[in-house]
Protein backbone atom coordinates (compact mmCIF):
# COMPACT_ATOMS: atom_id res chain seq x y z
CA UNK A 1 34.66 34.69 -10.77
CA UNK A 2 35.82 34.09 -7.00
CA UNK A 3 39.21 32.68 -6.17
CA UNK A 4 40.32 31.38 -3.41
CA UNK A 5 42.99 29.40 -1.93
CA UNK A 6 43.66 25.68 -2.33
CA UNK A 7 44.32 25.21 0.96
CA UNK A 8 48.10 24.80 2.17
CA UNK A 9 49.21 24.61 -1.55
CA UNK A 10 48.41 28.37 -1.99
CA UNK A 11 47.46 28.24 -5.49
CA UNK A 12 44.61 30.55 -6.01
CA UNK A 13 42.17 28.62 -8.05
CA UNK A 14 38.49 29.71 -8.96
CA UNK A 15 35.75 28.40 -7.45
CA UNK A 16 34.46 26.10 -9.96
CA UNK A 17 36.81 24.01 -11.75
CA UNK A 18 36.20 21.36 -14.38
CA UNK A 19 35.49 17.72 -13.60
CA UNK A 20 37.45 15.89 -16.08
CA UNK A 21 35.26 12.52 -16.02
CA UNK A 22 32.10 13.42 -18.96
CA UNK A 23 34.72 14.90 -21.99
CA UNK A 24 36.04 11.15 -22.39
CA UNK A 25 33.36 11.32 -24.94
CA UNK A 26 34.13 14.72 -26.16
CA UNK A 27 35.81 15.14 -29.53
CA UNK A 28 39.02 17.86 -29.36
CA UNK A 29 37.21 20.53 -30.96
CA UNK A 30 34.70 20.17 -28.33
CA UNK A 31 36.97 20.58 -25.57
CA UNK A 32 38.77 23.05 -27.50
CA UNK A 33 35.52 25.11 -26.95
CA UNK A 34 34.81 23.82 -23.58
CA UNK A 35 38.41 25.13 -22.10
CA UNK A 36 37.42 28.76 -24.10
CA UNK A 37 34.34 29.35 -22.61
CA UNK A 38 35.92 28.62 -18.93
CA UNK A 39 39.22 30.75 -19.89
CA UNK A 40 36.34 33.61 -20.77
CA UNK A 41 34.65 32.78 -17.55
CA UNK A 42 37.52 33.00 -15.30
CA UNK A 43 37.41 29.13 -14.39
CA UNK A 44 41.10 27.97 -14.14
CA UNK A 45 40.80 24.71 -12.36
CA UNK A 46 40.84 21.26 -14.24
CA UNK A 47 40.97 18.04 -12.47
CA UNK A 48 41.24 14.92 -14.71
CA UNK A 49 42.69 11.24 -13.82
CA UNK A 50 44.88 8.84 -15.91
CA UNK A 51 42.16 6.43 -15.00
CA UNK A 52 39.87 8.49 -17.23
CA UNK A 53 40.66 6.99 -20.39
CA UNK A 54 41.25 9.65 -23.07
CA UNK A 55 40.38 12.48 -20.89
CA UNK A 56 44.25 13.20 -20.61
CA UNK A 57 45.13 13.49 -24.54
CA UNK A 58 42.07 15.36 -25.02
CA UNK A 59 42.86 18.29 -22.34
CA UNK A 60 46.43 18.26 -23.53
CA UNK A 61 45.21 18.73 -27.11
CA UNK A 62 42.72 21.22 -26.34
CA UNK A 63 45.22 22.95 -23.90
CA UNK A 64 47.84 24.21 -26.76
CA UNK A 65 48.46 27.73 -25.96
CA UNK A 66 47.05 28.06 -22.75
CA UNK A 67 48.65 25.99 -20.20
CA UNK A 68 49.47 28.86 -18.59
CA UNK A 69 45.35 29.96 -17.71
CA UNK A 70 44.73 26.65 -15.50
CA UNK A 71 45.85 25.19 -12.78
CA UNK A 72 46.40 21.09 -13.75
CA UNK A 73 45.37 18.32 -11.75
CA UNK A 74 45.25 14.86 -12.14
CA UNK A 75 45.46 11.37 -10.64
CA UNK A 76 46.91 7.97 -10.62
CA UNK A 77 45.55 4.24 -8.87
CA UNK A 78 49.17 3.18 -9.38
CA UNK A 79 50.26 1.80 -5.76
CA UNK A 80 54.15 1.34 -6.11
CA UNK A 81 56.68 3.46 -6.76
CA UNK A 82 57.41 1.96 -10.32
CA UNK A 83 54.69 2.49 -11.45
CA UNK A 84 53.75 5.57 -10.23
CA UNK A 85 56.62 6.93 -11.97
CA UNK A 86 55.38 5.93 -15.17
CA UNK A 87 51.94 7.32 -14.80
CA UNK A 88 53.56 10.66 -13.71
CA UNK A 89 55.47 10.55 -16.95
CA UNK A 90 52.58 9.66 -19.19
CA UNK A 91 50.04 11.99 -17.47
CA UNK A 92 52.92 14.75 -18.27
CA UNK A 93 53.05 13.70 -22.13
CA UNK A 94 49.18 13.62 -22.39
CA UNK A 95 48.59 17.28 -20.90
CA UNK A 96 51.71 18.39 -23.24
CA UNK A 97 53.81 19.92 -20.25
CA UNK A 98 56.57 19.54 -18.12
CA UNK A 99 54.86 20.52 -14.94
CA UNK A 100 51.10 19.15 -13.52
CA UNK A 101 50.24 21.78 -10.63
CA UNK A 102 48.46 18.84 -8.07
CA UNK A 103 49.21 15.13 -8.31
CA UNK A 104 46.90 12.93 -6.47
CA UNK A 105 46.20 9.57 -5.15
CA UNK A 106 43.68 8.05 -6.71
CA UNK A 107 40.85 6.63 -4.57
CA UNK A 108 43.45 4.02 -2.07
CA UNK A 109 41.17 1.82 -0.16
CA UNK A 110 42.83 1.51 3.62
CA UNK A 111 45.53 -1.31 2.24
CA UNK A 112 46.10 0.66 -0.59
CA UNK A 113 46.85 3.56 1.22
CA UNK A 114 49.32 1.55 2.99
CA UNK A 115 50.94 0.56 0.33
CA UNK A 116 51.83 3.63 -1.11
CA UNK A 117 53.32 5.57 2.01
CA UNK A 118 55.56 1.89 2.75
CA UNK A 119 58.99 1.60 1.59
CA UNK A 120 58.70 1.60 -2.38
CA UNK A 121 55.07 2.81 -2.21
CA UNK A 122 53.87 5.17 -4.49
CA UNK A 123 54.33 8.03 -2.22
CA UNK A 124 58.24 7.70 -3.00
CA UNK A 125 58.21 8.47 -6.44
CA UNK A 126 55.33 11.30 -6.13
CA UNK A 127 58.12 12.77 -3.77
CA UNK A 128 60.68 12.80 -6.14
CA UNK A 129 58.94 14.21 -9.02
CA UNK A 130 58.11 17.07 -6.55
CA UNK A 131 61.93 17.19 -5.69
CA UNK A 132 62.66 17.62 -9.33
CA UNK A 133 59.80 20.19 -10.29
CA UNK A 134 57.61 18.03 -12.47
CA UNK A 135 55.10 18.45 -10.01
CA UNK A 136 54.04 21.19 -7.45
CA UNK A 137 51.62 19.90 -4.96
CA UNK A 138 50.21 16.51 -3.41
CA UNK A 139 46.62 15.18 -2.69
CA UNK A 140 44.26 12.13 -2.63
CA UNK A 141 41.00 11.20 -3.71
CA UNK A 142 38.65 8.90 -1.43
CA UNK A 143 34.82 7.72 -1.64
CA UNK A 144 35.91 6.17 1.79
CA UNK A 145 34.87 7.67 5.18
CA UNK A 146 37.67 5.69 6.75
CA UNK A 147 40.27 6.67 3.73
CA UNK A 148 39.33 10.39 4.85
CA UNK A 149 40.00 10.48 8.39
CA UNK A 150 43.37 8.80 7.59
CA UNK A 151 44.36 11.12 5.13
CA UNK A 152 44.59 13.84 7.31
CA UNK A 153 47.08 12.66 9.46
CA UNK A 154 49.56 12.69 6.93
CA UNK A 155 51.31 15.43 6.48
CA UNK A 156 51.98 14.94 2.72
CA UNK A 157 48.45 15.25 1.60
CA UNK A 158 47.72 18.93 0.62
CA UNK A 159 44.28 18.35 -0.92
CA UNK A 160 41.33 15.81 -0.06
CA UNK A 161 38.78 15.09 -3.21
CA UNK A 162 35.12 13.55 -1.60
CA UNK A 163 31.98 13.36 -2.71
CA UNK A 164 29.96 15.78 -1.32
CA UNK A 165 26.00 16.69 -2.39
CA UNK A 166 22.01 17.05 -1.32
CA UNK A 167 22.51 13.53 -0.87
CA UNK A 168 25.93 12.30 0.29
CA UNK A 169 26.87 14.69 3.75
CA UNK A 170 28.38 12.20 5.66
CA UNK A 171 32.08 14.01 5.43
CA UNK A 172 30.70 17.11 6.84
CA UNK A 173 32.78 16.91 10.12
CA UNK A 174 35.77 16.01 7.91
CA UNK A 175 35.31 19.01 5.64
CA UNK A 176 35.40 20.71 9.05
CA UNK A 177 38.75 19.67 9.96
CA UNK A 178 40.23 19.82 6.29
CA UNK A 179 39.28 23.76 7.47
CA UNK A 180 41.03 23.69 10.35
CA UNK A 181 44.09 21.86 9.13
CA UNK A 182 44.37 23.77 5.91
CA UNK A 183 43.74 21.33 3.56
CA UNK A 184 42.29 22.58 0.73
CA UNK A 185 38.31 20.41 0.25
CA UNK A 186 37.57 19.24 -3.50
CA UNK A 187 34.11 18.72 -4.19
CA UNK A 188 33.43 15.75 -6.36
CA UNK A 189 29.93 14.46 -7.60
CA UNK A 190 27.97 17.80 -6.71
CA UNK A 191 24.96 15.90 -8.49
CA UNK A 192 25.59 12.81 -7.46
CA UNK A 193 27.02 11.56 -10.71
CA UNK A 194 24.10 12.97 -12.58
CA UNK A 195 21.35 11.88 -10.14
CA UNK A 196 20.31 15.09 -8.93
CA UNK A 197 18.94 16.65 -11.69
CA UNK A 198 18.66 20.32 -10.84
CA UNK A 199 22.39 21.26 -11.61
CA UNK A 200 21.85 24.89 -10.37
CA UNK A 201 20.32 24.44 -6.61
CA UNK A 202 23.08 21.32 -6.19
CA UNK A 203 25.67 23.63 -6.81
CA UNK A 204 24.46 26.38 -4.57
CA UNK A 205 24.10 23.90 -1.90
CA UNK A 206 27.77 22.67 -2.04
CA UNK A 207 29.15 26.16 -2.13
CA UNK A 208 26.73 27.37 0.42
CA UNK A 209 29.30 25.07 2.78
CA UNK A 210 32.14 27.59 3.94
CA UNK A 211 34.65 24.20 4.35
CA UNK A 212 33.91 23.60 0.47
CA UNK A 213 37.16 24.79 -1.45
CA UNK A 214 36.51 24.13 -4.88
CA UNK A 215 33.35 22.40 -6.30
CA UNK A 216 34.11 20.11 -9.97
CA UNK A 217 31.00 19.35 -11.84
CA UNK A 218 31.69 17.39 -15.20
CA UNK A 219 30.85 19.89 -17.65
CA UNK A 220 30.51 19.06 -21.81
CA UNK A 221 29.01 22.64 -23.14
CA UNK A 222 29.74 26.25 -22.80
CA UNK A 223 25.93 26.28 -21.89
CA UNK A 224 26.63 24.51 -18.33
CA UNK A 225 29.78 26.42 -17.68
CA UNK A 226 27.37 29.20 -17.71
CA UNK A 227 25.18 27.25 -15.74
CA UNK A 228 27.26 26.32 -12.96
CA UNK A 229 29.08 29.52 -12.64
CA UNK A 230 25.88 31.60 -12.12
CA UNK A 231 24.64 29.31 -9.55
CA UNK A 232 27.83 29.63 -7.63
CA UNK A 233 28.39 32.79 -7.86
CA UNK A 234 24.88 33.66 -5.90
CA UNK A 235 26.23 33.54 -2.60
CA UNK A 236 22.29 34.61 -1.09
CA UNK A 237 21.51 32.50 1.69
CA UNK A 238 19.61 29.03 0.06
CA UNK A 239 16.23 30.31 0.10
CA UNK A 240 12.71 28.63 1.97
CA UNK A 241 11.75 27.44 -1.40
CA UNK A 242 15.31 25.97 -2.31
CA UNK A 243 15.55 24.24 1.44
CA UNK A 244 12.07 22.20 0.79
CA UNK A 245 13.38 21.18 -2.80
CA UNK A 246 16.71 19.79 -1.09
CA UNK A 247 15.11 17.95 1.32
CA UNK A 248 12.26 16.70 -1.48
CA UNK A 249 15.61 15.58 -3.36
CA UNK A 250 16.69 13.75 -0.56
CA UNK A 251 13.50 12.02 -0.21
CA UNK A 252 13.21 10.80 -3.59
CA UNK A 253 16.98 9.19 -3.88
CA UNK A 254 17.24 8.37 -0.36
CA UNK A 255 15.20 5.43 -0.73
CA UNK A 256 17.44 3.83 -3.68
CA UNK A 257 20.97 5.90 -3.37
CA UNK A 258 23.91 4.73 -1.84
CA UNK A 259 26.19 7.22 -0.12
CA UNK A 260 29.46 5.29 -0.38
CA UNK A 261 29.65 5.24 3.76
CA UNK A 262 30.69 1.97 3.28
CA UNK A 263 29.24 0.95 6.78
CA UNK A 264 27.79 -1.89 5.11
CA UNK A 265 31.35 -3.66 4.85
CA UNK A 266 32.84 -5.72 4.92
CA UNK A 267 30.57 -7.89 2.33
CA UNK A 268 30.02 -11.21 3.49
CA UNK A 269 30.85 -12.74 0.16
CA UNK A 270 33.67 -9.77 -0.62
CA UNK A 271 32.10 -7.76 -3.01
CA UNK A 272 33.05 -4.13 -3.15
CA UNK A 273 29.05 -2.93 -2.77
CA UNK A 274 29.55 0.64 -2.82
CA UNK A 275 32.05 0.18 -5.93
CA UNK A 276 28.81 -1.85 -7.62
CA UNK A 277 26.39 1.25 -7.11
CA UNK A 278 29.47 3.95 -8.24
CA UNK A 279 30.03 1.64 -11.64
CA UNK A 280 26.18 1.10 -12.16
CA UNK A 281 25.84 4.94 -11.88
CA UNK A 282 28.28 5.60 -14.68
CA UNK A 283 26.56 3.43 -16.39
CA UNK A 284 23.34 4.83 -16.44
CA UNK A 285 23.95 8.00 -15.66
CA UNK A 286 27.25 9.44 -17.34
CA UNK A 287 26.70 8.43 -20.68
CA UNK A 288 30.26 6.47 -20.14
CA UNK A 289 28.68 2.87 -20.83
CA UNK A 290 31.79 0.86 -21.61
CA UNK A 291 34.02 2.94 -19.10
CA UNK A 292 31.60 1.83 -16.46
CA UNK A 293 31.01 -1.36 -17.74
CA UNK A 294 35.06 -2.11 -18.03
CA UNK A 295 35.65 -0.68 -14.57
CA UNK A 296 32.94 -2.79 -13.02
CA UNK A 297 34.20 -5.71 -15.20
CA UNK A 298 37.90 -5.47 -13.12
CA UNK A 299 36.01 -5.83 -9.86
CA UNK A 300 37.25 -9.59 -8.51
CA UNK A 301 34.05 -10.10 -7.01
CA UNK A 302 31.26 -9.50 -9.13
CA UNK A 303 27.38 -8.32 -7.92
CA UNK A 304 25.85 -11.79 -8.56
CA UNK A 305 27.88 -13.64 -5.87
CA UNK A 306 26.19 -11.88 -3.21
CA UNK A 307 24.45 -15.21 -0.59
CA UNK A 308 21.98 -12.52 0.35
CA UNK A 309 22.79 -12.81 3.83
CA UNK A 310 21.42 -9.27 4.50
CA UNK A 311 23.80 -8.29 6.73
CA UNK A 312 25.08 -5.77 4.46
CA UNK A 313 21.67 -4.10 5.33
CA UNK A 314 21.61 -4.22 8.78
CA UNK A 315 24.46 -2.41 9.28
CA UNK A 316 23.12 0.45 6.30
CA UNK A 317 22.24 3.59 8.16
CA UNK A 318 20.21 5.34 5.66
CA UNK A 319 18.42 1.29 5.59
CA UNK A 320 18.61 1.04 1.78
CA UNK A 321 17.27 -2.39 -0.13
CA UNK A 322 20.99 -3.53 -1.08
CA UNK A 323 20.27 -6.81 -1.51
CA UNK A 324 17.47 -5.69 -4.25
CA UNK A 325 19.72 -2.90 -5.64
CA UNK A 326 22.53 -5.35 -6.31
CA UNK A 327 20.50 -7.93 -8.32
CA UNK A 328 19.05 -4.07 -10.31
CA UNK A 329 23.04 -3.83 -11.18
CA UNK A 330 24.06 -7.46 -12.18
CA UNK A 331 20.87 -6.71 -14.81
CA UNK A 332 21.89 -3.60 -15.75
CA UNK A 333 25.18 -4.98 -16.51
CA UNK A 334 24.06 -7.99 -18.51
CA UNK A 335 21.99 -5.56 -20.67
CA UNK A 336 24.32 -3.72 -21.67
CA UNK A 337 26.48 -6.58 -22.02
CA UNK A 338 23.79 -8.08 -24.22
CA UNK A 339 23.44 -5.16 -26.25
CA UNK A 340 26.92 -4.39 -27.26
CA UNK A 341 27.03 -7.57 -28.90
């Protein structure tokens, strides 16, 4: 296994680190062996979320014994400092410690953001628990171009998680600076939530990126841990054969797939359209149904309000159907609606 350095934080963390998201649907004994097999590997980085359901129970379960072989992350929405503090506390009773190595900010939009670094923002008590130990280290987590840039202008923010993939480069120049800055680069959604189905050449192509810190694919069996590993471990230069396959991928989903830009905002009507596709994908894509179904459920503005105004698609750069793709997820979600029933 490589190591290298989370950015400013200094914690030496592999490579490859677990993506907390899939084992929601994990029993304990299967993370139980999922943690083993990356312990035997040498992986010890796990990133999980209190927004992931059970995914914090299950790594605290599955953790007894060897707290001490991974480095902890996790992450809260909460915006205020109240609550805040009780996520901290909870997320520190679900892992079964007293100490969570990175604490992050959970995917703020802009006013979000501003809401936690304001006087009784979230920020506040994330400082304190630092102050009294319970945590080490600070970060945030964005799908937002915008939310990026912003992010690393404040000092605070030790980490940046953003997807990054064959298919989704648009933070490149950001990754850039998170180099020059220091800031240590998570990569989420290496296959695009599950859309690019070649797990091995996605993975070399994130880590092939010398401002990619730490890549975190979901992972369920020891099989992929194997998987992923091997492929980042080949640091050979992407080969002719592997370049023509990545741009073949990009072919294929860049007609359909939405890169979370969010240039096509703000939605005429107010839907959050990039928050649509992300919730659709988890649907079909994750094998998390009702956890995508839920999340796109708390969404004020649902998909089927859209006036088809199309300016949401003049203003797409990669000149996607979004008009089409949003009526695609207001099915999806009525079928699935329909057939939990």
């Amino acid at each position: 296994m490589r190591y290298v350095m989370l950015g400013k934080t200094e914690l030496k963390v592999s490579k490859v680190g677990l993506g907390g998201i899939p084992i929601q649907k994990s029993t304990a004994d299967e993370v139980r062996e999922l943690l083993l097999a990356l312990k035997e590997q040498g992986v010890n980085y796990i990133d999980t979320a209190r927004g992931y359901t059970v995914s914090e129970e299950l790594l605290g379960k599955a953790l007894e014994g060897m707290h001490g072989d991974f480095v902890l992350a996790t992450k809260s929405m909460s915006r205020t400092r109240e609550a805040m503090e009780k996520d901290i506390q909870t997320s520190l009773n679900n892992l079964r410690t007293d100490y969570i190595d990175l604490y992050q900010v959970h995917n703020p939009s802009m006013e979000d953001l501003e809401k936690v670094v304001a006087q009784g923002g979230a920020l506040e008590a994330l400082l304190k628990a630092k102050e009294e130990g319970k945590i080490g280290h600070l970060g945030l987590t964005a799908h937002s171009l915008q939310v990026f840039e912003r992010a690393l202008t404040l000092d605070w923010v030790e980490t940046i998680m953003f997807p990054y993939n064959i298919v989704e480069s648009q933070g490149e120049e950001l990754m850039k600076e998170c180099t020059a800055r220091n800031v240590g680069f998570i990569c989420m959604k290496p296959l695009a939530g599950g859309a690019i189905e070649d797990a091995s050449l996605a993975v070399r192509y994130v880590c092939s990126n010398p401002d990619m810190t730490v890549v975190i694919p979901g992972m369920y069996s020891p099989d992929e841990v194997k998987q992923n590993i091997a492929a980042a471990m080949d640091e050979s230069p992407l080969s002719e054969t592997e370049k023509q396959k990545i741009e073949e991928i990009r072919n294929e989903l860049g007609t359909n797939f939405c890169r979370r830009c969010n240039y096509c905002q703000p939605c005429t009507a107010g839907i959050n359209i990039s928050g649509v596709f992300l919730f659709d994908g988890y649907l079909k894509r994750y094998d998390l149904g009702a956890w995508g179904y839920d999340r796109y459920q708390s969404l004020q503005i649902k998909a089927d309000e859209c006036v088809e105004c199309g300016e949401c698609e003049s203003r797409c750069p990669y000149h996607l159907p979004i008009r089409e793709m949003l009526k695609k997820c207001v099915q999806d979600f009525r079928e699935f609606e329909a057939a939990r029933r």
